[in-house]
Structures are given as C-alpha cells and as structure tokens.
Protein backbone atom coordinates (compact mmCIF):
# COMPACT_ATOMS: atom_id res chain seq x y z
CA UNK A 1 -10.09 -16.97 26.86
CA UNK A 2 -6.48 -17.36 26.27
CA UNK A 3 -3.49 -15.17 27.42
CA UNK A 4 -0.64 -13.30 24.92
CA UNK A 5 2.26 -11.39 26.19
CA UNK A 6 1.71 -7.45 25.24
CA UNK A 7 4.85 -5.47 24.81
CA UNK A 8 5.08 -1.50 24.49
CA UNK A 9 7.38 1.08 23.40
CA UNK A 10 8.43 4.55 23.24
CA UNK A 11 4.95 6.33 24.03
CA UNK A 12 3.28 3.59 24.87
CA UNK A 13 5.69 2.47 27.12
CA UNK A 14 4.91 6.02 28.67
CA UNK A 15 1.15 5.59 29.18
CA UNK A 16 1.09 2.07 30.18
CA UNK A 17 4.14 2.46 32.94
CA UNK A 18 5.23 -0.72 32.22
CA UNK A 19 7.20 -2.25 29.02
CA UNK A 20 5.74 -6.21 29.32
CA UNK A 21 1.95 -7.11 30.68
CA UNK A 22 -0.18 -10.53 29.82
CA UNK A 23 -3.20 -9.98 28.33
CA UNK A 24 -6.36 -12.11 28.23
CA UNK A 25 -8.20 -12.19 25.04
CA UNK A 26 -10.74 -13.79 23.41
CA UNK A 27 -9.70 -17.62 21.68
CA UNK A 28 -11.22 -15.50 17.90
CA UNK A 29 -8.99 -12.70 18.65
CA UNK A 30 -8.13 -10.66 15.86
CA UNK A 31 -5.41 -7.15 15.83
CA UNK A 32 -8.10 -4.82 16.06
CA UNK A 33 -9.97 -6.82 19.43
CA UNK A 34 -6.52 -6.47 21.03
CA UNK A 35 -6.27 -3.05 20.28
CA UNK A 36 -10.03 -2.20 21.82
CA UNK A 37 -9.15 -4.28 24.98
CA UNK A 38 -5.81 -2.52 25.88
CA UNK A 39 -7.60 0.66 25.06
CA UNK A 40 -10.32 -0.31 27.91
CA UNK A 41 -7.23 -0.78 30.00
CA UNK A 42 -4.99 1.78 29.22
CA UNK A 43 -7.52 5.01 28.36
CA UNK A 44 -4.54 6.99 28.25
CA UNK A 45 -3.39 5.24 24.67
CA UNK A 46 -6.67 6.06 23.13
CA UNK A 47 -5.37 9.09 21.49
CA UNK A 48 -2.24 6.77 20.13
CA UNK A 49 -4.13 3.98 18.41
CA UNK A 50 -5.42 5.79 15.36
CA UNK A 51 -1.09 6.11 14.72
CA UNK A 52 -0.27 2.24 16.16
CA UNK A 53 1.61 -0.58 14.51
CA UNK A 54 1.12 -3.61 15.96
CA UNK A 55 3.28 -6.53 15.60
CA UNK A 56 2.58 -10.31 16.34
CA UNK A 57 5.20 -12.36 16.83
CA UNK A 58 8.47 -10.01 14.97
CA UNK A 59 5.72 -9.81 12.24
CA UNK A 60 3.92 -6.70 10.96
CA UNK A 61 -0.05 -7.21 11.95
CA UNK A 62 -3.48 -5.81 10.62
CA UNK A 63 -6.58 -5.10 12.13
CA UNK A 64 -8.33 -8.56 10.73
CA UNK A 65 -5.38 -10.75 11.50
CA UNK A 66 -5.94 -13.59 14.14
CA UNK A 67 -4.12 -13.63 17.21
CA UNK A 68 -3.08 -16.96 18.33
CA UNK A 69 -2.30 -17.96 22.37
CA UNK A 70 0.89 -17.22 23.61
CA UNK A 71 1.85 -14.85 20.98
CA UNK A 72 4.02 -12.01 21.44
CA UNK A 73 1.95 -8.62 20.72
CA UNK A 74 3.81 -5.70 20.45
CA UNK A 75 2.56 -1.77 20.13
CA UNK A 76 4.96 1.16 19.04
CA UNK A 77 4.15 4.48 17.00
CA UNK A 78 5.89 4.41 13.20
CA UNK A 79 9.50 4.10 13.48
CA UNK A 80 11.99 7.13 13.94
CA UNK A 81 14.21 6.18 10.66
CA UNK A 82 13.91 9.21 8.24
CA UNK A 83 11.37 11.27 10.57
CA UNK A 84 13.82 14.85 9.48
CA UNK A 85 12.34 13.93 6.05
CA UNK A 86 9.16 15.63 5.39
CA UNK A 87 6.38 13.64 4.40
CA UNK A 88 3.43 14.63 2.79
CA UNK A 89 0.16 12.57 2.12
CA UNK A 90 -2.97 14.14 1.32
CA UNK A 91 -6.47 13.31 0.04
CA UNK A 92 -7.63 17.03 -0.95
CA UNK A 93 -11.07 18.64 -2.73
CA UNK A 94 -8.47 21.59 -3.13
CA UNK A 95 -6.49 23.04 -5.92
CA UNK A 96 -2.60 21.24 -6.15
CA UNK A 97 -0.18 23.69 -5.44
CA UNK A 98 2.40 22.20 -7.12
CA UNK A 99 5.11 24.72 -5.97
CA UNK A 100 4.07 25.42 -2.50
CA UNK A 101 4.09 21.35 -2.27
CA UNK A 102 7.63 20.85 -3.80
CA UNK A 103 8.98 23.81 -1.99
CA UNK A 104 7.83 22.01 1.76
CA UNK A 105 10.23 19.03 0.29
CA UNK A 106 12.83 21.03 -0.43
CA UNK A 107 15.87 21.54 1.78
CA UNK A 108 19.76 22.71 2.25
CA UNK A 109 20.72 19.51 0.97
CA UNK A 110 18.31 19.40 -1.50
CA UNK A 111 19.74 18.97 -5.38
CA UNK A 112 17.30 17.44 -7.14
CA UNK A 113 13.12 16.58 -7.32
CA UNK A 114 11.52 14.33 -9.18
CA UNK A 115 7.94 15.08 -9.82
CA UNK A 116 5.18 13.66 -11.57
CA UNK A 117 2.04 15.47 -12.27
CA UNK A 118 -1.39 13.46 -13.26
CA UNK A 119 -3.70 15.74 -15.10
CA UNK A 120 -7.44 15.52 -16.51
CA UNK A 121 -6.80 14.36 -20.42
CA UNK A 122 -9.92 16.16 -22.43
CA UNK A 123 -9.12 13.60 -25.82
CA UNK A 124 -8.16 10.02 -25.42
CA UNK A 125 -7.18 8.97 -28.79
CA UNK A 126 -5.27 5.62 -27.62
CA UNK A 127 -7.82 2.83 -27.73
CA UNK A 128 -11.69 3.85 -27.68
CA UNK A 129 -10.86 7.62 -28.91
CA UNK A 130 -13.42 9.96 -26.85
CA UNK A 131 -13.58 13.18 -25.51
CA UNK A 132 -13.59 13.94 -21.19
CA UNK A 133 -15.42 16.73 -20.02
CA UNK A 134 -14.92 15.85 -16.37
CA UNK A 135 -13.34 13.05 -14.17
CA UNK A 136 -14.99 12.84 -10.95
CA UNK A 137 -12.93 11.39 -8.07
CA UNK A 138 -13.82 9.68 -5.48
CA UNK A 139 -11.59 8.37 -2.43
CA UNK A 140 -11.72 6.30 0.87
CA UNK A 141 -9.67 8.70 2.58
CA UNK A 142 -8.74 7.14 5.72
CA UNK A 143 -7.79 4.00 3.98
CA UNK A 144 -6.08 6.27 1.34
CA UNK A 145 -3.86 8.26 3.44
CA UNK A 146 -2.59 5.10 5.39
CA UNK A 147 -1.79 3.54 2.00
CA UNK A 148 -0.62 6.56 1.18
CA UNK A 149 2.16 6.26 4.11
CA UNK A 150 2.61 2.42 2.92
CA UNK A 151 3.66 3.52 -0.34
CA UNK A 152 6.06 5.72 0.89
CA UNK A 153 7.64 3.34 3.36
CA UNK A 154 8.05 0.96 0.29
CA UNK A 155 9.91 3.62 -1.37
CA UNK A 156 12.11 4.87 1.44
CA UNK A 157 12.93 1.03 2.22
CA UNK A 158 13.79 0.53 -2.14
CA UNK A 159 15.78 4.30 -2.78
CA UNK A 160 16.88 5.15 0.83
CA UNK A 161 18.85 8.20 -0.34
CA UNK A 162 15.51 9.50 -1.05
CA UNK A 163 14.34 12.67 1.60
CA UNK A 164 11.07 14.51 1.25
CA UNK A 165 7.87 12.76 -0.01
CA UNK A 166 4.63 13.95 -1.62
CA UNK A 167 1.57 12.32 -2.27
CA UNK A 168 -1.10 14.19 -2.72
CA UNK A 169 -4.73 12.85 -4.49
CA UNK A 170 -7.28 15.56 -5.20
CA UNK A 171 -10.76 14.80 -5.52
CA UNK A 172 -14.21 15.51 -6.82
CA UNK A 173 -15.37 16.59 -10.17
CA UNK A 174 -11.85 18.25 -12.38
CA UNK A 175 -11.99 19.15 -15.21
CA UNK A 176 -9.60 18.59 -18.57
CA UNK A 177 -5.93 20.54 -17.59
CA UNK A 178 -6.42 20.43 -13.94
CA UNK A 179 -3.82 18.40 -11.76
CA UNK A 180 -5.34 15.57 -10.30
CA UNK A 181 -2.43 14.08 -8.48
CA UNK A 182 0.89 14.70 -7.44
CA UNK A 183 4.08 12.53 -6.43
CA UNK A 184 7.19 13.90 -5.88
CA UNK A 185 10.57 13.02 -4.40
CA UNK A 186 13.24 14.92 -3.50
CA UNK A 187 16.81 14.16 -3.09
CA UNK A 188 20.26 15.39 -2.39
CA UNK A 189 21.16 14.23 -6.13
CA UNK A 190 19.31 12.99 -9.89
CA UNK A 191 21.42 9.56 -9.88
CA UNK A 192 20.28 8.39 -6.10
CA UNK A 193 16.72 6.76 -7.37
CA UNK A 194 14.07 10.12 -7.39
CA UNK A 195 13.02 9.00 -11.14
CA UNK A 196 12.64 5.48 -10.22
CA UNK A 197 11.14 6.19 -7.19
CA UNK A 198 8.54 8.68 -8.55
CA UNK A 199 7.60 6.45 -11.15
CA UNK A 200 6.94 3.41 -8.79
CA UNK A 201 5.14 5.93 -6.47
CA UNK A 202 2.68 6.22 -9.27
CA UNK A 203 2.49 3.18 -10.42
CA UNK A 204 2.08 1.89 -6.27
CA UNK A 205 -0.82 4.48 -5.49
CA UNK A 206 -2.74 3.35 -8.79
CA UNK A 207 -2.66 -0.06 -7.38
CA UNK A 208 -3.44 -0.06 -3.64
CA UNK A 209 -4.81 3.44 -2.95
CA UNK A 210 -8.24 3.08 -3.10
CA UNK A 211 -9.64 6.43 -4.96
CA UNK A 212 -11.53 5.45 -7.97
CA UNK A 213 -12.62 7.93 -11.10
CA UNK A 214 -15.65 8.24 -13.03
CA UNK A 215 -15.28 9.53 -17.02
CA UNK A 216 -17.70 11.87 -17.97
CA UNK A 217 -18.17 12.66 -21.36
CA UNK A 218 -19.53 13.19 -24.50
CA UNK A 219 -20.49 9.22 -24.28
CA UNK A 220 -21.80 9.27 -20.89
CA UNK A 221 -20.59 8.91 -17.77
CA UNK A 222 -18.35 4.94 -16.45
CA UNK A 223 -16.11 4.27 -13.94
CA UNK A 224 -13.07 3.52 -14.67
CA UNK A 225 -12.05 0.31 -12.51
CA UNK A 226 -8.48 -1.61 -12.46
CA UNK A 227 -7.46 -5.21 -11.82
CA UNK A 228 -5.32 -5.50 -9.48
CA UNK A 229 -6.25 -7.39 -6.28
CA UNK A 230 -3.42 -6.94 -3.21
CA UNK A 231 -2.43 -9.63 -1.43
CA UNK A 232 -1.88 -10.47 1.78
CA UNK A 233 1.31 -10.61 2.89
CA UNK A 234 2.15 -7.02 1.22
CA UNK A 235 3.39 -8.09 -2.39
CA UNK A 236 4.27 -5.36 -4.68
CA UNK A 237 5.52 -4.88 -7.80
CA UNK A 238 9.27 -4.50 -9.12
CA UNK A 239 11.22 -1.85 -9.13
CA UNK A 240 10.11 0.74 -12.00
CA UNK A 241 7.09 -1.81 -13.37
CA UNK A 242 4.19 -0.43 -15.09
CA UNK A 243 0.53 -1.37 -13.53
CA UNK A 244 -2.51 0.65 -15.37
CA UNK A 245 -5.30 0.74 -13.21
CA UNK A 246 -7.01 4.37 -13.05
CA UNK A 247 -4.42 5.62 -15.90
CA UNK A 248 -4.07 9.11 -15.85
C-alpha cells in the first residue's frame, strides 16, 4: 500500500467535511481505484462521481492513469467559468429540432449563431459515386456525451467570446434529407470566432466522439470507419483544420 494526499472542493469539500485527508491505496493504483475507495469512504459523494474531475499532481487525470505515492489527488465538479452559458450535448434516437435547439442558445445578448447541420446525402458522386438509402448510426453514448463536453471545453478555451453550445448526434437508421447532427454556437457578434468555432466543433466530434455509421445502399451495406487515433495527452487539431472521418 502506499499513501497520496486527497484534496476536495466546492461539493466535495461539503460531503467529505474536510478539504485535505491521506489516503491509502493500492502500489497499481490507477484514477478510477481512487475514485471507488473514497467512494467506500465518503458514500455521500457517490452521487458526485459520475460529474468528477480528478487531478494528479496540477494535472488533468483519467480513469486508467496510474497514481504514483505521494501524489497530490485532487476532486472538484467542472469548473464555474462560463456555467450562464447554456450547454447542450445530446446523443438522441429523436428528430433534431433545429429551431427549438438554437432558440435554448439564444439570449439578450445574443447577435449572432453559427450553425452547422449534417444531413443523410442520398447520391455521393465524389469518389466511388453510389446511391444511400439509409445511414444507420450507432453511438457509445456515455463516452459520447463526455467527449461531447471535451469538445466544447476545447472550444470555449480557443473562441472564449463564444456563449451557448450545441451538440447534438442523432442516431439509428435516417434516411437521405434527415439531419443527423447538429453544432451550433452562439455569440454576442459574427467576427468573435462562431464560424471557426462551429467548423472545428465538427471537425473535433468526427474525430474523438465515438458514434460510427453504417452506409446502406444500393451496393450493400459498410461501415464507414476513420483514421484518426487520439492521443494521450489530449492533442487536437489546429484551429479551423479539416479531419474526414465519418464525413457527412
């Protein structure tokens, strides 16, 4: 066993009564063993951990990351920065209601929102021309609503003038002209990043949301897979790249 020092804030401050404890863990450790263990000890955080971050040592930490002796182990909810900014991420089997989304964006201050729409193409004639008489999504949807939020963290940290947020996946079979997906920004103006930030919204959720498609067609029926691989560590693309992976 060896010992780390636990730190908590804001509501877990609350439920533990105290802002500092030691902890003993196991030497193999990992994120999510901590998390179990001061769970056991502290049954009133159970209903906070599916929300925690959890920092090691001043660093953002995940579930499989080691935990090393004597490190420094903090727990806090997401931070307060932005929270009068809606924020809206969704993995849905239902219709995209594209106003009723943009309008729960949409405030006084409001001026401009950026929106982009994916949509169910029938005829593909870039490449292999073919006709699509269905897409059928599928999604992860735990893991794709908590990329979801990463994805709009990264663009809240890259446009900061940027308010409300939407990303919304539907899923299940669609067919051609139905809205698949929807990202949308809003902001108090047109020249304070909302184009450059929907675009890299897209471009993000293709890479590290995992929802996958699967073309069916005249030709049969394939999944459509990308290449990208993340990495640890958080890398992401530049500002406004282009990364085809399930192209719309």
């Amino acid at each position: 066993m060896m010992k780390v020092t636990l730190l908590f804030f804001a509501s877990f401050r609350d439920q533990a009564k105290t802002s500092r404890t030691e902890l003993e863990i196991p030497d193999d450790a990992t994120v999510a063993v901590v998390k179990a263990i001061v769970t056991r000890q502290f049954p009133g955080m159970r209903a906070l951990m599916p929300n925690a971050l959890v920092s090691v040592n001043h660093q953002y930490a995940y579930d499989a990351d080691a935990v090393q002796a004597g490190a420094e182990v903090a727990l806090f909810p997401p931070v307060s920065g932005g929270s009068e900014f809606e924020t809206i991420l969704k993995v849905t089997y239902e219709p995209l209601q594209l106003d009723a989304l943009v309008e729960q964006i949409t405030l006084e201050t409001t001026g401009a929102v950026c929106m982009f729409s994916g949509m169910v193409r029938g005829k593909t004639s870039r490449g292999d021309a073919h006709d699509t008489l269905a897409l059928e999504y599928e999604a992860y949807i735990p893991m794709a609503e908590e990329q979801m939020g990463q994805v709009a963290r990264e663009i809240r940290e890259r446009w900061p003038a940027v308010q409300g947020i939407i990303i919304v996946q539907r899923i299940g079979r669609l067919e051609p002209k139905t809205p698949t997906v929807l990202i949308a920004c809003a902001a108090a103006h047109r020249d304070t990043g909302v184009f450059e930030a929907a675009r890299y919204g897209i471009d993000r959720l293709k890479e590290i949301v995992p929802i996958w498609k699967k073309e069916i067609g005249t030709h049969g029926e394939i999944w459509v897979e990308g290449d990208y691989h993340p990495q640890k560590g958080g890398v992401h693309p530049q500002k406004g790249g282009v990364h085809p992976n399930r192209g719309d």
